[in-house]
PDB file of N, CA and C in Angstrom:
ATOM      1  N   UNK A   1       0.817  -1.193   0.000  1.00  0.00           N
ATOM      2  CA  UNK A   1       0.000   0.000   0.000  1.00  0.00           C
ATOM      3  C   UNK A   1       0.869   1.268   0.000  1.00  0.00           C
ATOM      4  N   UNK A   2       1.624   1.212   0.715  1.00  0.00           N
ATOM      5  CA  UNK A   2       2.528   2.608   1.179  1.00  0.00           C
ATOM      6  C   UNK A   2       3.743   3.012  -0.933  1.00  0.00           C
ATOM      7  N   UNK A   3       3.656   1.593  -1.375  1.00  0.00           N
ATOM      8  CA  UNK A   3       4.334   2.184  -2.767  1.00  0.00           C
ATOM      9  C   UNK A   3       3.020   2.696  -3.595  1.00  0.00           C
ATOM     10  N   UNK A   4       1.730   2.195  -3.069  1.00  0.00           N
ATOM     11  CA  UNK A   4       0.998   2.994  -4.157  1.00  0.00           C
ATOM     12  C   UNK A   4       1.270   4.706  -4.007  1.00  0.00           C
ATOM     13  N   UNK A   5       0.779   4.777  -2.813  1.00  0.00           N
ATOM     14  CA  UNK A   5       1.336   6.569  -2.298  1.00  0.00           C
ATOM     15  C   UNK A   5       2.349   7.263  -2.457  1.00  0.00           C
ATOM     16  N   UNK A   6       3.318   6.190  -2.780  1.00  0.00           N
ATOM     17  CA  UNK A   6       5.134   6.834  -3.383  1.00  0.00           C
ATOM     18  C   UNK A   6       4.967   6.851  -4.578  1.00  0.00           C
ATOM     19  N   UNK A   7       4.426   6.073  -5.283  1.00  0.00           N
ATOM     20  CA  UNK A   7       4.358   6.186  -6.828  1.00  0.00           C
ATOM     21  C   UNK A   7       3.242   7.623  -6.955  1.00  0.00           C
ATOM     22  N   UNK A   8       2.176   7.416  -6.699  1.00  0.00           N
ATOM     23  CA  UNK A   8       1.621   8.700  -6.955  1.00  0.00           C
ATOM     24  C   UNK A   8       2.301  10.622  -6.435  1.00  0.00           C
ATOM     25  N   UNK A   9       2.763  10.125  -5.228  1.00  0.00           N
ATOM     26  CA  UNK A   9       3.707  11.600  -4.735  1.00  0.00           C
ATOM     27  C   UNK A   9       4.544  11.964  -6.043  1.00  0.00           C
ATOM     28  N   UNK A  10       5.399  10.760  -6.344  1.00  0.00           N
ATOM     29  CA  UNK A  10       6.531  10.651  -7.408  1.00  0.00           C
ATOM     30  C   UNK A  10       6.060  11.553  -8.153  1.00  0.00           C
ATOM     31  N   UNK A  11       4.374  10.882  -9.203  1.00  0.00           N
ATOM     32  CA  UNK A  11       3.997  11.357 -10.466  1.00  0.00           C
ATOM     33  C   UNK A  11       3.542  12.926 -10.087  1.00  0.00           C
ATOM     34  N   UNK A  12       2.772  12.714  -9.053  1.00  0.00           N
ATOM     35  CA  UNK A  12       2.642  14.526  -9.247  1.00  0.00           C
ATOM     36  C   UNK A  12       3.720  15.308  -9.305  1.00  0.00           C
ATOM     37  N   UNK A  13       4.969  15.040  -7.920  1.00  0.00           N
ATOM     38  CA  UNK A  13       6.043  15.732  -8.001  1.00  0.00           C
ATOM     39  C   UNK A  13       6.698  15.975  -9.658  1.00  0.00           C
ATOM     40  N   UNK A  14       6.672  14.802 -10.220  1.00  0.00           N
ATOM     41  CA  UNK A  14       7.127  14.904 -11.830  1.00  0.00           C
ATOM     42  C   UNK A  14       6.225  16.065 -12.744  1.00  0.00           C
ATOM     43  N   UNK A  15       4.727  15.655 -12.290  1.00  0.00           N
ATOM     44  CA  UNK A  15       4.306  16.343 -12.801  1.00  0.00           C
ATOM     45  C   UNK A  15       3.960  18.309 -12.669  1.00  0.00           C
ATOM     46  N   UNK A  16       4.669  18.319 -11.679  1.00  0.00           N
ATOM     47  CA  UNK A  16       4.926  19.833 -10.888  1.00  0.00           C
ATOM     48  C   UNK A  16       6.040  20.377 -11.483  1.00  0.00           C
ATOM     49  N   UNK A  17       7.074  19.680 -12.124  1.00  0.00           N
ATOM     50  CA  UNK A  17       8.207  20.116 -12.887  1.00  0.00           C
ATOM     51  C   UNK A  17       8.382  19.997 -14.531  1.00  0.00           C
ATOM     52  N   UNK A  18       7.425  19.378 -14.899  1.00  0.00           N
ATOM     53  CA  UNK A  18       7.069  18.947 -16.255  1.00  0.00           C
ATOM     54  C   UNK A  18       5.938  20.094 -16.746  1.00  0.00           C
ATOM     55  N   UNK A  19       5.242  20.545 -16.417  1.00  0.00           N
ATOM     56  CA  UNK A  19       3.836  20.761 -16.507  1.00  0.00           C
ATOM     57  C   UNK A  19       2.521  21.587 -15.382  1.00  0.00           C
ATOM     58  N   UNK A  20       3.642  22.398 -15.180  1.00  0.00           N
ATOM     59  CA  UNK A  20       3.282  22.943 -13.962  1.00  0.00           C
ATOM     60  C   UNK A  20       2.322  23.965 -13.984  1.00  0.00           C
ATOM     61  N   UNK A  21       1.905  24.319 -15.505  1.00  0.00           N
ATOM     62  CA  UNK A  21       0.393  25.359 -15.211  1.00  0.00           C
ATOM     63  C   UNK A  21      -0.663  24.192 -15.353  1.00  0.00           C
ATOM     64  N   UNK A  22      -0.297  23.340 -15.566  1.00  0.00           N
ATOM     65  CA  UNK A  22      -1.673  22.351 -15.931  1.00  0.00           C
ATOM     66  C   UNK A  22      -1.675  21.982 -14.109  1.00  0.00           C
ATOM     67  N   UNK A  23      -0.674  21.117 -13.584  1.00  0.00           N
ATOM     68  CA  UNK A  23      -0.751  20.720 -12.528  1.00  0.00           C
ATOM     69  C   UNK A  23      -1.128  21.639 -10.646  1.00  0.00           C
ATOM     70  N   UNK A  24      -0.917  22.826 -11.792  1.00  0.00           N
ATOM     71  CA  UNK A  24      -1.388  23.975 -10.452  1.00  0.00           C
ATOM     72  C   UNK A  24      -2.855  24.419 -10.475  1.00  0.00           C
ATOM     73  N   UNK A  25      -3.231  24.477 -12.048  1.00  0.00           N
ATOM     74  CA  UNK A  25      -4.589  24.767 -12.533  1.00  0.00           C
ATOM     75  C   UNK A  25      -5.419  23.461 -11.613  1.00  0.00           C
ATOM     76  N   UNK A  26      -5.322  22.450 -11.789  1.00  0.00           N
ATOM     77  CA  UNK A  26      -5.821  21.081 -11.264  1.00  0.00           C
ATOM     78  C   UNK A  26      -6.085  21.587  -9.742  1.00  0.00           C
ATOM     79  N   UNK A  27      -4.960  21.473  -8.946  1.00  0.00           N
ATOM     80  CA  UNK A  27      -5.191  22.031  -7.475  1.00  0.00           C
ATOM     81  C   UNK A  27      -5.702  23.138  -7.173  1.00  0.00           C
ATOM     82  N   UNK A  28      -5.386  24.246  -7.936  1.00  0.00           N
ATOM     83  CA  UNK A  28      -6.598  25.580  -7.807  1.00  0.00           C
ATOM     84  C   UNK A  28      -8.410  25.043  -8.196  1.00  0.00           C
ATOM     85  N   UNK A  29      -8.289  24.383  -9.188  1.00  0.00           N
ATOM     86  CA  UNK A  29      -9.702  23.654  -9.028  1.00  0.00           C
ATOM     87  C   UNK A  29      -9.930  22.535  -8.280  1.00  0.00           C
ATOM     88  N   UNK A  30      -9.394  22.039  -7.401  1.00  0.00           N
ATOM     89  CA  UNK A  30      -9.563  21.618  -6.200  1.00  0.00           C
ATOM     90  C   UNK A  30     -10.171  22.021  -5.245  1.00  0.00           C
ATOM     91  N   UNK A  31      -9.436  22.591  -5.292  1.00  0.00           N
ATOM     92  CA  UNK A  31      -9.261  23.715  -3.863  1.00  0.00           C
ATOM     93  C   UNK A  31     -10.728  24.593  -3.655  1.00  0.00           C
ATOM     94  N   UNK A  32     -11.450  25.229  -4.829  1.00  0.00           N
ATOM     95  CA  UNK A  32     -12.812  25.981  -5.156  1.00  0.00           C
ATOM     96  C   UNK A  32     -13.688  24.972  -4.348  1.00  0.00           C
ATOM     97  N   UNK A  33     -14.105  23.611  -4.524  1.00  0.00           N
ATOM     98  CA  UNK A  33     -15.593  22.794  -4.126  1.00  0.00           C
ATOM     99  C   UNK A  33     -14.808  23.192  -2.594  1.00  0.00           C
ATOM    100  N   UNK A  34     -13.515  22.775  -2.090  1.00  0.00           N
ATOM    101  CA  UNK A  34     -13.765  22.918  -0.796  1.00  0.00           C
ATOM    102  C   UNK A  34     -13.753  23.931  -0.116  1.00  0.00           C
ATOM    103  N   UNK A  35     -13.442  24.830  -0.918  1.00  0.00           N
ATOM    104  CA  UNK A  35     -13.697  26.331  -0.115  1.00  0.00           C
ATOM    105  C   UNK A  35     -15.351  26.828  -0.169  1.00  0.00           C
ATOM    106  N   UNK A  36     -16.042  26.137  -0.767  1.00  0.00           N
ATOM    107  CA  UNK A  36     -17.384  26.497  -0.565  1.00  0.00           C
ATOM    108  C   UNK A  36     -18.018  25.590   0.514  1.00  0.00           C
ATOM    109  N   UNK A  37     -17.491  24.883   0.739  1.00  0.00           N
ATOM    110  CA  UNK A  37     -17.974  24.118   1.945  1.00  0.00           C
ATOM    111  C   UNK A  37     -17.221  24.507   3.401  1.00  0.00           C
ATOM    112  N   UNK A  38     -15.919  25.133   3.677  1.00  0.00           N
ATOM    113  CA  UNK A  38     -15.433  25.560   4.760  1.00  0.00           C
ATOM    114  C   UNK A  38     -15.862  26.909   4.732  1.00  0.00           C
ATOM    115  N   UNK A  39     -15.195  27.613   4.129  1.00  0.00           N
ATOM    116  CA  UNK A  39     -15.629  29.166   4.187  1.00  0.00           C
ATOM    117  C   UNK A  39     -16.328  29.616   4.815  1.00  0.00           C
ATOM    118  N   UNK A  40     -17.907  29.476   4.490  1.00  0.00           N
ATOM    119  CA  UNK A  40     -19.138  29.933   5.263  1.00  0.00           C
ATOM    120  C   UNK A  40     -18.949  29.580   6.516  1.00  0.00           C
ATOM    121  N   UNK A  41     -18.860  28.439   7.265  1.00  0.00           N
ATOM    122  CA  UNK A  41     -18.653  28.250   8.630  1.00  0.00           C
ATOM    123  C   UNK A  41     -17.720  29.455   9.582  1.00  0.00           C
ATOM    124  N   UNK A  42     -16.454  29.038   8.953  1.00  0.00           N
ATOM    125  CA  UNK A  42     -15.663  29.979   9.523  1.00  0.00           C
ATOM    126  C   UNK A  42     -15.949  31.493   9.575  1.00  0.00           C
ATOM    127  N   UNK A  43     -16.164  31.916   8.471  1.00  0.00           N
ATOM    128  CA  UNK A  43     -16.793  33.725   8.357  1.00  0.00           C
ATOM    129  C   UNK A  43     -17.617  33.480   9.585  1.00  0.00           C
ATOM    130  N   UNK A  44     -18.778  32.282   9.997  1.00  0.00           N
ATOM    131  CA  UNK A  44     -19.768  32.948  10.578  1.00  0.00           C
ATOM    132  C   UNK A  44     -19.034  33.253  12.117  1.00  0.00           C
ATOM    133  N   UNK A  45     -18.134  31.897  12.202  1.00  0.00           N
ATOM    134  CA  UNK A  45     -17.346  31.921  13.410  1.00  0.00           C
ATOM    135  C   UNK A  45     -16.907  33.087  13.991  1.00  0.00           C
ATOM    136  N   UNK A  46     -16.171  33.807  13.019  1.00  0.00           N
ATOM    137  CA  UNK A  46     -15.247  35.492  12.973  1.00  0.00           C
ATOM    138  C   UNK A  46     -16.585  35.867  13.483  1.00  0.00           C
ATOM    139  N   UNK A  47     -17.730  36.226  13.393  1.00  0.00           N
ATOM    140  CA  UNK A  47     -18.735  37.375  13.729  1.00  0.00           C
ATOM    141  C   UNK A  47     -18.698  37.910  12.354  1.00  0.00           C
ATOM    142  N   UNK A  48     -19.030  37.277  11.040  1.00  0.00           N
ATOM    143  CA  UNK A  48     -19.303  37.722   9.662  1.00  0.00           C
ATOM    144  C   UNK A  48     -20.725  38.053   9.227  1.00  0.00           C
ATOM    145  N   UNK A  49     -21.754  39.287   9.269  1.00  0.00           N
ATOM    146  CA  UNK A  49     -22.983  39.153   9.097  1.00  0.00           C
ATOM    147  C   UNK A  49     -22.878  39.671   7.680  1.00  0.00           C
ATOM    148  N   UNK A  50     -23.903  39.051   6.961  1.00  0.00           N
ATOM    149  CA  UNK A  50     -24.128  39.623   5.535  1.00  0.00           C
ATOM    150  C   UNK A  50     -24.556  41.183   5.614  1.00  0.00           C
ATOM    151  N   UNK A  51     -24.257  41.801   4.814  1.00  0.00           N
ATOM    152  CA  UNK A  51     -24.811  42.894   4.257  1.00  0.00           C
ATOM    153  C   UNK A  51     -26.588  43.016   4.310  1.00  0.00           C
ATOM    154  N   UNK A  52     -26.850  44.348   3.951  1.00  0.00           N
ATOM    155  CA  UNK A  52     -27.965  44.176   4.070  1.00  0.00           C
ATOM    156  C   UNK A  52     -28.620  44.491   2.550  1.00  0.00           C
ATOM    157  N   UNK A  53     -30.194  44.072   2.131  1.00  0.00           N
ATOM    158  CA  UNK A  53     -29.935  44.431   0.875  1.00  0.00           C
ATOM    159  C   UNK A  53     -29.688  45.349   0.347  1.00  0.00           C
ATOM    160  N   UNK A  54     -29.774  45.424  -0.889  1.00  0.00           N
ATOM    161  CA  UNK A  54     -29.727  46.935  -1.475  1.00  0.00           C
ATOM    162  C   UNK A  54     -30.892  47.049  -1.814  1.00  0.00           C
ATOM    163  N   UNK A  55     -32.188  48.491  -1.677  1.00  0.00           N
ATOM    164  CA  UNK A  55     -33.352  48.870  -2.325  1.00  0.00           C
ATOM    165  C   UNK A  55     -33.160  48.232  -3.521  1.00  0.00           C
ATOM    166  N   UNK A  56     -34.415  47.738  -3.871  1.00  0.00           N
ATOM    167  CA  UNK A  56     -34.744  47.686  -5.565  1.00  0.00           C
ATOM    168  C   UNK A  56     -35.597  48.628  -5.939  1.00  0.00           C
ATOM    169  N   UNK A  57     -36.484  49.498  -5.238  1.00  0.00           N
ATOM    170  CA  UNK A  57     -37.313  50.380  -5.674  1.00  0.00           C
ATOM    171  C   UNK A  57     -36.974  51.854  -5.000  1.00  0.00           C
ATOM    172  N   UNK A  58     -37.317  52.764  -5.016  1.00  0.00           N
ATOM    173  CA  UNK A  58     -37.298  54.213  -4.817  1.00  0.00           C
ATOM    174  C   UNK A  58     -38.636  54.494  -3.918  1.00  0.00           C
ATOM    175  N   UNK A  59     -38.624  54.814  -2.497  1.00  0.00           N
ATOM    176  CA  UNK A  59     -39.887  54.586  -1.838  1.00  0.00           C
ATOM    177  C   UNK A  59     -40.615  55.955  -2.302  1.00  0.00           C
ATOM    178  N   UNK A  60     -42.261  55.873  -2.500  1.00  0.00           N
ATOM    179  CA  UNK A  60     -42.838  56.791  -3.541  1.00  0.00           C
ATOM    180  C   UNK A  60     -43.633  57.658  -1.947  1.00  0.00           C
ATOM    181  N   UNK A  61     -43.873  58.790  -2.118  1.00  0.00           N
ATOM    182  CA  UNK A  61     -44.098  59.292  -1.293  1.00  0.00           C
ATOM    183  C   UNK A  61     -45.762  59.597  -1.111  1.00  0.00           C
ATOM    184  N   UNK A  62     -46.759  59.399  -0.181  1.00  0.00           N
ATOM    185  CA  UNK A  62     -47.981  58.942  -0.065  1.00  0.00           C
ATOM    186  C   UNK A  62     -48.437  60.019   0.037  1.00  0.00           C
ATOM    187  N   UNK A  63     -48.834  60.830  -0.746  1.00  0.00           N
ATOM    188  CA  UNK A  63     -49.616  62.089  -1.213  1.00  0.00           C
ATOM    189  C   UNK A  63     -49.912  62.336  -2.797  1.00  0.00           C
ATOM    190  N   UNK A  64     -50.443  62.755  -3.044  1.00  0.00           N
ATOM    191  CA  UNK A  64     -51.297  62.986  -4.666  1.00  0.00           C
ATOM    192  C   UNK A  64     -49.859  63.993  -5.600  1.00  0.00           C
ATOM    193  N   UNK A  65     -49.809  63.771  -6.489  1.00  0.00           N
ATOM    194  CA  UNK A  65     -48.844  64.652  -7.381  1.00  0.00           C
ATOM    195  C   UNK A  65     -49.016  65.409  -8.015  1.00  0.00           C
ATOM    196  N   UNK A  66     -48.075  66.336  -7.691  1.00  0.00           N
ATOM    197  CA  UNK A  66     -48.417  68.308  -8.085  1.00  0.00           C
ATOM    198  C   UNK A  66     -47.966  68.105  -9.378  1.00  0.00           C
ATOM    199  N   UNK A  67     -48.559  68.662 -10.395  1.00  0.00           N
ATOM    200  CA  UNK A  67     -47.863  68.772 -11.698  1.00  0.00           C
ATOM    201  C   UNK A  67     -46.968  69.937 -11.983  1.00  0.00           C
ATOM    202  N   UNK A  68     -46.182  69.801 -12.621  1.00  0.00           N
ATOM    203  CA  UNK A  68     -45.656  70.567 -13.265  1.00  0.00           C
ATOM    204  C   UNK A  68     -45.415  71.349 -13.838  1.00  0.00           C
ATOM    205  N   UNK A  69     -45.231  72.559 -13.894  1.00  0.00           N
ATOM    206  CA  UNK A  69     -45.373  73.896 -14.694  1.00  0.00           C
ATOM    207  C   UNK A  69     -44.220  74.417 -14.989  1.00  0.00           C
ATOM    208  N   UNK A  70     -44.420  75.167 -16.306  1.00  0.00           N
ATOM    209  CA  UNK A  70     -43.373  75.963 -16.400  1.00  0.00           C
ATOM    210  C   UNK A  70     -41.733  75.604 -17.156  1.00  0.00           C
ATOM    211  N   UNK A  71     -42.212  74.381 -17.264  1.00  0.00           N
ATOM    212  CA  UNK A  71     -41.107  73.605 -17.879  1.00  0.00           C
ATOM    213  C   UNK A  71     -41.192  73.596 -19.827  1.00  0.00           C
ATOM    214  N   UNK A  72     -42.409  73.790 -20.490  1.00  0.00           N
ATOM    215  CA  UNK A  72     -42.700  73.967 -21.430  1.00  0.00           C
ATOM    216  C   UNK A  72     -43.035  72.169 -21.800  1.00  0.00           C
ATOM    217  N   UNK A  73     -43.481  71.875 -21.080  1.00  0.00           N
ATOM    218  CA  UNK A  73     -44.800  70.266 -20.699  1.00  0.00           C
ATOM    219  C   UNK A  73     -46.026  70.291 -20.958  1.00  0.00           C
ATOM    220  N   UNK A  74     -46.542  71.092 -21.854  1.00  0.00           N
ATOM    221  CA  UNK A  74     -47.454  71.533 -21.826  1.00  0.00           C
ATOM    222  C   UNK A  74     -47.933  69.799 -22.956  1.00  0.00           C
TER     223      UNK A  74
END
């Protein structure tokens, strides 16, 4: 068992000196699924609260609307 794990260390190590944007690209996409699964925990740990939303609307003001004059709106 322990040469399967030497043979594979071997090939990556080979492959870290052979081919090393492919073999870093690989572990950076690794690395993404598990950072979406640790991440959130920890932030909440720190005392991390989300934001709050942002308005989607413009609050309209509850009285009848003066028109306009003078602007040449006619």
């Amino acid at each position: 068992m322990a040469a399967a794990w030497t043979r594979t260390y071997r090939y990556l190590q080979r492959q870290a000196h052979e081919q090393p944007v492919i073999f870093y690209s690989v572990i950076i996409g690794l690395i993404g699924p598990v950072m979406v699964v640790t991440v959130p925990p920890i932030r909440k740990s720190l005392g991390w609260k989300p934001a709050e939303p942002i308005p989607t609307s413009y609050p309209v003001p509850n009285r009848p609307r003066r028109a306009i004059s003078g602007y040449d709106d006619e």
